[in-house]
Protein backbone atom coordinates (compact mmCIF):
# COMPACT_ATOMS: atom_id res chain seq x y z
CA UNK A 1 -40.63 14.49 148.87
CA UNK A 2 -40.51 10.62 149.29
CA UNK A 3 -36.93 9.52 148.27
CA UNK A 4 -38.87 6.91 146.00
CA UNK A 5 -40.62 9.11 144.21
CA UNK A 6 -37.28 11.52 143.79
CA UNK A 7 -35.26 8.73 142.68
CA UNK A 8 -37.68 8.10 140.12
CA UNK A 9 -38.04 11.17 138.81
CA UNK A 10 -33.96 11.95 138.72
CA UNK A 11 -33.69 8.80 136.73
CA UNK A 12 -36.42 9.52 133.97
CA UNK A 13 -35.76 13.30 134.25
CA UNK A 14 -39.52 13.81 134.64
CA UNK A 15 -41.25 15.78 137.73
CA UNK A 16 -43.07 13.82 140.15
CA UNK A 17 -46.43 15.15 140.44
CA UNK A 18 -48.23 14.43 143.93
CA UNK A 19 -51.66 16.08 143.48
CA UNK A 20 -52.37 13.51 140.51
CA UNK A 21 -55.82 15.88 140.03
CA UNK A 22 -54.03 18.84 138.40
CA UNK A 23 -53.94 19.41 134.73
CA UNK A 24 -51.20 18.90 132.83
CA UNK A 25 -50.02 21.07 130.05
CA UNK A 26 -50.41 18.48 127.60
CA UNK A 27 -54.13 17.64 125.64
CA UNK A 28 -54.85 13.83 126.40
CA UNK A 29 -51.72 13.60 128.78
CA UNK A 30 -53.25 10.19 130.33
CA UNK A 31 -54.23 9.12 127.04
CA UNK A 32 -53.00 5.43 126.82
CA UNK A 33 -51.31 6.07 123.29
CA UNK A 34 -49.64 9.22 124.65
CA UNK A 35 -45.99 8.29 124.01
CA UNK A 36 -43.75 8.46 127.27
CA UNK A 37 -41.58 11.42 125.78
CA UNK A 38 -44.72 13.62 125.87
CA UNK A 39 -45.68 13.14 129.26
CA UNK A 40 -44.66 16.02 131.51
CA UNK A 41 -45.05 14.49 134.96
CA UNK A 42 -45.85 11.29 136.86
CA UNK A 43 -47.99 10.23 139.89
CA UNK A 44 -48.09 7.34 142.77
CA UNK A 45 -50.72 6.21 140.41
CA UNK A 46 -48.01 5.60 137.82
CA UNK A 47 -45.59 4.24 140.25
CA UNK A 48 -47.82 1.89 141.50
CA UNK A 49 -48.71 0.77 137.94
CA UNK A 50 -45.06 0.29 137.57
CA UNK A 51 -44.78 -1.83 140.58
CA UNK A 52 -47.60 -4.23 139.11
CA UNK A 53 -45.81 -4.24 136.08
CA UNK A 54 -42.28 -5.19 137.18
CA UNK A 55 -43.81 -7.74 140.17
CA UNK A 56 -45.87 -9.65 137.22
CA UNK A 57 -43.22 -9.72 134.62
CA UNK A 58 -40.57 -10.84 137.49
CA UNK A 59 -42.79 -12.36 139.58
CA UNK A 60 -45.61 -14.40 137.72
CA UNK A 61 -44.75 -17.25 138.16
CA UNK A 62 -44.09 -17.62 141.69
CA UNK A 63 -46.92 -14.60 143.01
CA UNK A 64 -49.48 -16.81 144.48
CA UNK A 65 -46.29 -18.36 146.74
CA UNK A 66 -45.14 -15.26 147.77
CA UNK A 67 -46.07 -14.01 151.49
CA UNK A 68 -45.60 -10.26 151.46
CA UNK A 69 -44.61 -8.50 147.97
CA UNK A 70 -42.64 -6.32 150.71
CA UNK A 71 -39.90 -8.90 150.69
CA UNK A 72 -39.67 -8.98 146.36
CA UNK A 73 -37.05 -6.83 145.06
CA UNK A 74 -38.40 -4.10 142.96
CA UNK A 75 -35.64 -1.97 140.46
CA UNK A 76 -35.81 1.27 140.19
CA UNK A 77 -36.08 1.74 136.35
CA UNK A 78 -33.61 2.21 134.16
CA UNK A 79 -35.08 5.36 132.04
CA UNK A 80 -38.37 6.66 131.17
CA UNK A 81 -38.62 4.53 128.41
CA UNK A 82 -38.64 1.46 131.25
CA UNK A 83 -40.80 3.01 133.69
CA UNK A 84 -43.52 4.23 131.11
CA UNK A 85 -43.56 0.74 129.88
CA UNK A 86 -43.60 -1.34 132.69
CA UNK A 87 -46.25 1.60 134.00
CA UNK A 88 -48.94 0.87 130.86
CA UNK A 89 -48.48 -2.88 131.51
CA UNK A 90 -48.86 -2.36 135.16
CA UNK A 91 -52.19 -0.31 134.74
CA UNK A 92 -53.76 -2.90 132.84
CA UNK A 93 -52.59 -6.32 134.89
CA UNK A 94 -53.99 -4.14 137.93
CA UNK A 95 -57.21 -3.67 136.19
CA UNK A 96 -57.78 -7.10 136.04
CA UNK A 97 -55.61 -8.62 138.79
CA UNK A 98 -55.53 -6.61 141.79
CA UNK A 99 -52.98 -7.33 144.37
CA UNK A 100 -54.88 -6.71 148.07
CA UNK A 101 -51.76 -5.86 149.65
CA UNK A 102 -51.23 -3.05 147.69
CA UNK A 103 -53.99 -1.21 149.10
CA UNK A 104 -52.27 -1.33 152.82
CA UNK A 105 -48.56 -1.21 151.71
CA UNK A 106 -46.97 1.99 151.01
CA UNK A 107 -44.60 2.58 148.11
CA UNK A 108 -41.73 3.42 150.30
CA UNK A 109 -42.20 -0.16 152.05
CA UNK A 110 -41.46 -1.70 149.09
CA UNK A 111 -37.64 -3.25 148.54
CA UNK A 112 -36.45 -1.14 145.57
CA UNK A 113 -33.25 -1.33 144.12
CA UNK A 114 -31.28 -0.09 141.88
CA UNK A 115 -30.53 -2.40 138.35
């Protein structure tokens, strides 16, 4: 497993999940106003929604300066309360703001670090 995606789910003590198409053992588990303690697993979908989330709420300001989001620092979160939050504002900037270089750049790329 990527060391990302392990450190991620050590630090919000939830299993990382990488065939996102399997069913979870929870009714509505991708339900929007599923609360984070009730979800039983995460995806790279939801780590990439995190990563949208963090670079726009760290980032905004400066993102149309910035060169490669390769070179921003991204944290690892801090608990599953962080990542789940960061991951719901994530999915929705990305709806509507889609970063191009995400498409090409893997997570594991990306400079994460620890807070």
């Amino acid at each position: 497993m990527n060391s990302v995606f392990s450190t991620i789910e050590r630090i919000i003590e939830t299993p990382y999940l990488e065939d996102s198409f399997e069913i979870g053992s929870v009714c509505f588990e991708r339900d929007d106003e599923l609360r984070a303690e009730f979800l039983l697993q995460f995806t790279a979908y939801d780590v990439v929604n995190y990563v949208y989330g963090v670079i726009y709420q760290l980032y905004w300001k400066e993102i149309t300066k910035i060169e490669s989001i390769s070179i921003l620092k991204i944290p690892y979160p801090v608990d599953a309360t962080f990542f789940w939050q960061y991951s719901t504002i994530g999915k929705k900037i990305r709806s509507e703001h889609p970063i191009q270089e995400m498409e090409f750049i893997s997570l594991h790329e990306l400079n994460w670090e620890s807070i």
